[in-house]
N, C-alpha and C. Protein backbone atom coordinates (compact mmCIF):
# COMPACT_ATOMS: atom_id res chain seq x y z
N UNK A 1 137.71 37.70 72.54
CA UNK A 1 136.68 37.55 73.53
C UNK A 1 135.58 38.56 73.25
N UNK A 2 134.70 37.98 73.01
CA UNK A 2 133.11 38.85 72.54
C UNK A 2 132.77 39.24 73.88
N UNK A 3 132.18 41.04 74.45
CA UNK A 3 131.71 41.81 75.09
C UNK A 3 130.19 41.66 74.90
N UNK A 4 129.88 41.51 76.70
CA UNK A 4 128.15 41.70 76.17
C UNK A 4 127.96 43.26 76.09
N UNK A 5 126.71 43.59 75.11
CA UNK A 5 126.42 45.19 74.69
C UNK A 5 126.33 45.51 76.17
N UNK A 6 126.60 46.99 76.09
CA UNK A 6 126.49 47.86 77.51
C UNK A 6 124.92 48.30 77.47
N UNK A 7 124.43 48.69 76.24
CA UNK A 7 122.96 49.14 76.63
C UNK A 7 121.93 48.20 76.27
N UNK A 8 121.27 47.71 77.34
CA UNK A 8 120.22 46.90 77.25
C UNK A 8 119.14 47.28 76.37
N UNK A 9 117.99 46.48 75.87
CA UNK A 9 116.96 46.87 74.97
C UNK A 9 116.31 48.22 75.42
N UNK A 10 115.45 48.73 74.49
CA UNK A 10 114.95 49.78 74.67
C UNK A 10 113.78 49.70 76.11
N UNK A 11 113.41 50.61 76.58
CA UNK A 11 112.20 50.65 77.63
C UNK A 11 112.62 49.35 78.89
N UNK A 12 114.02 49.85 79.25
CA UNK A 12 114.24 48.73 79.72
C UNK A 12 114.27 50.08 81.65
N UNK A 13 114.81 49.57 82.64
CA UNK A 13 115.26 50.31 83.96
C UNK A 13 116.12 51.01 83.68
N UNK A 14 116.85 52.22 84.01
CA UNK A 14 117.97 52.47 84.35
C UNK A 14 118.33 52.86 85.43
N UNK A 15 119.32 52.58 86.41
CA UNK A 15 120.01 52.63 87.52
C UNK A 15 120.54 53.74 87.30
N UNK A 16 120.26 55.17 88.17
CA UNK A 16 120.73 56.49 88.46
C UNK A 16 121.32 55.92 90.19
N UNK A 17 122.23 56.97 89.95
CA UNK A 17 123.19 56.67 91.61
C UNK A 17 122.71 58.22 91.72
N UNK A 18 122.53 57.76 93.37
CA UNK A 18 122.13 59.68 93.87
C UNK A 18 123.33 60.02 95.03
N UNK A 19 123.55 61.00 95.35
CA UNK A 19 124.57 61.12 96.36
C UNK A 19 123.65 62.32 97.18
N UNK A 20 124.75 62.60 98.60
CA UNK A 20 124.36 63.38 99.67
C UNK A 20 122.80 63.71 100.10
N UNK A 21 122.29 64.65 100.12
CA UNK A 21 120.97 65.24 100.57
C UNK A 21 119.89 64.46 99.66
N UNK A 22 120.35 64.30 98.17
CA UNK A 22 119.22 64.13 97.20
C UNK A 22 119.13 62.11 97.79
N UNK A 23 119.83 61.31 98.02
CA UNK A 23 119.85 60.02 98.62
C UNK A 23 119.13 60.32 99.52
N UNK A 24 119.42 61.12 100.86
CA UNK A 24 118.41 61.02 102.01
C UNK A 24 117.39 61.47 101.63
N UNK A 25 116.63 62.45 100.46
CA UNK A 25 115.20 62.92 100.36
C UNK A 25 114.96 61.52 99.02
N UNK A 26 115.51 61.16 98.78
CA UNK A 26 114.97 59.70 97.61
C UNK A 26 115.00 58.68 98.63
N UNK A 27 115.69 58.73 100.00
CA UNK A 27 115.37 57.32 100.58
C UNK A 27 116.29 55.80 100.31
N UNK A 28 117.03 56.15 99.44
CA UNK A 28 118.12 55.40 98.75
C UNK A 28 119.24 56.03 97.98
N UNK A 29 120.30 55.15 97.78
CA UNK A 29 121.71 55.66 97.20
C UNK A 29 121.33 55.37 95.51
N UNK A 30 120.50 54.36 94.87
CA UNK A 30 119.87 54.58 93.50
C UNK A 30 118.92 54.74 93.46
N UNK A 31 118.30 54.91 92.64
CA UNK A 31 117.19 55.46 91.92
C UNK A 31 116.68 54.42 90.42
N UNK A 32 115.73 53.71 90.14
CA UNK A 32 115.48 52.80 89.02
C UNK A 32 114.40 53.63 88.47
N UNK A 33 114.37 53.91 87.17
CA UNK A 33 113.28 54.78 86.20
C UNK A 33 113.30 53.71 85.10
N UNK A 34 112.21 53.67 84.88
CA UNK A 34 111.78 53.52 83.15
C UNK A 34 112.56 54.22 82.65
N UNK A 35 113.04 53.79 81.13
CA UNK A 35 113.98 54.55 80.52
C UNK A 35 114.02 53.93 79.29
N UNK A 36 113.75 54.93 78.31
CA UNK A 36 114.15 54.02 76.92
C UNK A 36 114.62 55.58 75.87
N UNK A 37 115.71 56.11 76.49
CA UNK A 37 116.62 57.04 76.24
C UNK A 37 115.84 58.26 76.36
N UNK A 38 116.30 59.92 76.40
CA UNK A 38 115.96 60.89 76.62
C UNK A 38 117.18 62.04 76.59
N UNK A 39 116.98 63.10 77.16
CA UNK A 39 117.66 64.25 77.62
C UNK A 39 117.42 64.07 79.03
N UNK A 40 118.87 64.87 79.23
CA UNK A 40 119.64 65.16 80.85
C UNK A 40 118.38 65.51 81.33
N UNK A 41 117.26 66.67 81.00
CA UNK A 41 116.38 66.80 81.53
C UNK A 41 114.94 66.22 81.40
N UNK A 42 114.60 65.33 80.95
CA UNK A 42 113.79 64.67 80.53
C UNK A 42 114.05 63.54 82.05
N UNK A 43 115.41 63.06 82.17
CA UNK A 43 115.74 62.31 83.45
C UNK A 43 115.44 62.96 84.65
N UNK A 44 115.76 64.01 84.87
CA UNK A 44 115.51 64.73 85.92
C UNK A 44 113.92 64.73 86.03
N UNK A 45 112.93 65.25 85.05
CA UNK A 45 111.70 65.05 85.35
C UNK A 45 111.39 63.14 85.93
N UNK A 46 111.68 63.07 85.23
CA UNK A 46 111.50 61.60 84.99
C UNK A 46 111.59 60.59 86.60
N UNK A 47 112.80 61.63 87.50
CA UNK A 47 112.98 61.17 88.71
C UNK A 47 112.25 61.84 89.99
N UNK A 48 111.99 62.90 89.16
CA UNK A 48 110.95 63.57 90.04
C UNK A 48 109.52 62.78 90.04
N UNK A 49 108.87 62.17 88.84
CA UNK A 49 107.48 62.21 89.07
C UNK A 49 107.84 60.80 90.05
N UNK A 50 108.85 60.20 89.84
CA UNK A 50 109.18 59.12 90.82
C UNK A 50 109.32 59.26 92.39
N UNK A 51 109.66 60.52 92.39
CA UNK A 51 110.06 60.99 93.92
C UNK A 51 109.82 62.25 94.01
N UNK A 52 108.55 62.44 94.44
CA UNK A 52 108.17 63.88 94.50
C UNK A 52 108.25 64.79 95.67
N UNK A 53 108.85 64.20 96.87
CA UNK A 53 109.47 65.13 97.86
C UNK A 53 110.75 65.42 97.46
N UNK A 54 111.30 65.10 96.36
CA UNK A 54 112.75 65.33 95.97
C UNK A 54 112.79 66.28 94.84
N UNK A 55 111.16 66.81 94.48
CA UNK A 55 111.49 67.86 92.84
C UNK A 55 112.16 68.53 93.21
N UNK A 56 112.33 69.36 94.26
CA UNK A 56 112.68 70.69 94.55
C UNK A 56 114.56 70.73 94.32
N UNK A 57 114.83 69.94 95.27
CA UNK A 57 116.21 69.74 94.92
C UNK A 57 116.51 69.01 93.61
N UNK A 58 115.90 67.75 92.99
CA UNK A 58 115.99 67.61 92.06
C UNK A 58 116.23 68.59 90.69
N UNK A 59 115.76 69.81 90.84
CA UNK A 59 115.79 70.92 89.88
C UNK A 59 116.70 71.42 90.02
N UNK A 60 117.73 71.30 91.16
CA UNK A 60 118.75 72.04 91.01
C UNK A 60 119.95 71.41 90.88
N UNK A 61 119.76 69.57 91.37
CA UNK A 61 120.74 68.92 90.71
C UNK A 61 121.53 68.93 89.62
N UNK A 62 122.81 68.08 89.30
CA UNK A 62 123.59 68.20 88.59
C UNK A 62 122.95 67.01 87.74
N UNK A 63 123.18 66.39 86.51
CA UNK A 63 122.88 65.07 85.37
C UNK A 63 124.70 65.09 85.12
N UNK A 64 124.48 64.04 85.36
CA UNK A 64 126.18 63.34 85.48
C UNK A 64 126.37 61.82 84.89
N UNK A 65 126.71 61.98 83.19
CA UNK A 65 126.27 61.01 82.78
C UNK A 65 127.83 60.47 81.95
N UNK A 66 128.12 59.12 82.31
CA UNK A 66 129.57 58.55 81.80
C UNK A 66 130.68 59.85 82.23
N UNK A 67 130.29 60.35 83.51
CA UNK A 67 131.81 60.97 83.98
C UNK A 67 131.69 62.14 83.94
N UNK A 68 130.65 62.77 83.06
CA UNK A 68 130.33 64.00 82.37
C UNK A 68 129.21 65.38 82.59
N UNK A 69 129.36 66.23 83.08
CA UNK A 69 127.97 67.16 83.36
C UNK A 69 127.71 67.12 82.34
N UNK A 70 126.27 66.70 82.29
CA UNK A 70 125.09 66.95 80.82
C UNK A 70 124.27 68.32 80.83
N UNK A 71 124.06 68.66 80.12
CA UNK A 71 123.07 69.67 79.74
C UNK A 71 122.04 69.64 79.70
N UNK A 72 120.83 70.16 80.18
CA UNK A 72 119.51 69.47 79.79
C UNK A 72 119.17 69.02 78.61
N UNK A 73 119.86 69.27 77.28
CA UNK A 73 119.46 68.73 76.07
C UNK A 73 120.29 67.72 75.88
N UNK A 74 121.25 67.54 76.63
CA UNK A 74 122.07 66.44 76.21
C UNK A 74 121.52 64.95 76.02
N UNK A 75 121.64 63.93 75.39
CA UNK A 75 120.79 62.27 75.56
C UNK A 75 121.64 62.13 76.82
N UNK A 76 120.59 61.20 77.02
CA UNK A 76 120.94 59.96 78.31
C UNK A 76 120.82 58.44 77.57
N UNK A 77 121.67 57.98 76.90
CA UNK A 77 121.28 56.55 76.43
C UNK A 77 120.61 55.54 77.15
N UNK A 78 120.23 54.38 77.15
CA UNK A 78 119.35 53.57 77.69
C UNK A 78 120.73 52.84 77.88
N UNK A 79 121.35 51.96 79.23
CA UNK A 79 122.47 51.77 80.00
C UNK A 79 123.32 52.67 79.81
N UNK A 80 123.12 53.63 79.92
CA UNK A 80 124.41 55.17 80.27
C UNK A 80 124.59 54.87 81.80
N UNK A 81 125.36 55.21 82.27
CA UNK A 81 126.78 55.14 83.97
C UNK A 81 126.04 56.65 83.82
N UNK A 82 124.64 56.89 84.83
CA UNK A 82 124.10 58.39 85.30
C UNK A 82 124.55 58.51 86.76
N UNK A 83 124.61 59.36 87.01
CA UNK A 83 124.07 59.97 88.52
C UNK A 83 123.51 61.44 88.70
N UNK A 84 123.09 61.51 89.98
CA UNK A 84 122.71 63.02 89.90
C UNK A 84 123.02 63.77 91.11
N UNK A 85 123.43 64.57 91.58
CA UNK A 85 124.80 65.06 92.05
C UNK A 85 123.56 66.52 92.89
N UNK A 86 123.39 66.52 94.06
CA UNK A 86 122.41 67.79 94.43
C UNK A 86 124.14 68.55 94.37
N UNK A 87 123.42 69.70 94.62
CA UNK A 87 124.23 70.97 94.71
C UNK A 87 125.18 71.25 95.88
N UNK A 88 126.30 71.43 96.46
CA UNK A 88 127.00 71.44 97.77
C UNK A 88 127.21 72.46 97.93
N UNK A 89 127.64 72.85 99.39
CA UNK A 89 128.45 73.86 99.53
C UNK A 89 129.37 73.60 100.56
N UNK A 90 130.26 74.49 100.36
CA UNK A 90 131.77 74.56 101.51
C UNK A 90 131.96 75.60 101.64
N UNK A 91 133.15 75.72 102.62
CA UNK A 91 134.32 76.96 102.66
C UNK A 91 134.79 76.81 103.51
């Protein structure tokens, strides 16, 4: 049984999932960017110029890409499983 490819053509959307605080200052649980691959931080800008009451926390978010904390230099492939994760606290 032939698999369709996971990453769509280049310069295509990609679907970022946002959670807690950074969802209520984006206004939604995803996030859709232009995308035709980059770095962890290249996304993060990338969602900021999209949502600019959200840079602030956005900068301190996590890039959470296939399961994984990314690095700002890390790629983000074009259909990579992202999210971006604001910062929590407990105790």
């Amino acid at each position: 049984m032939d698999e369709e490819p996971r990453n769509p053509p280049a310069g295509t959307t990609l679907r970022v999932a946002v959670f807690a605080g950074l969802a209520e200052a984006v206004g939604a649980r995803t996030l859709d960017l232009p995308w035709s691959g980059g770095t962890a931080a290249e996304l993060r800008a990338a969602a900021a110029a999209r949502t600019p009451a959200a840079t602030a926390l956005l900068a301190r978010s996590a890039v959470v890409v296939e399961g994984r904390h990314a690095a700002d230099g890390d790629p983000v492939a074009v259909g990579a499983d992202v999210a971006l994760l604001p910062p929590v606290s407990g105790g």
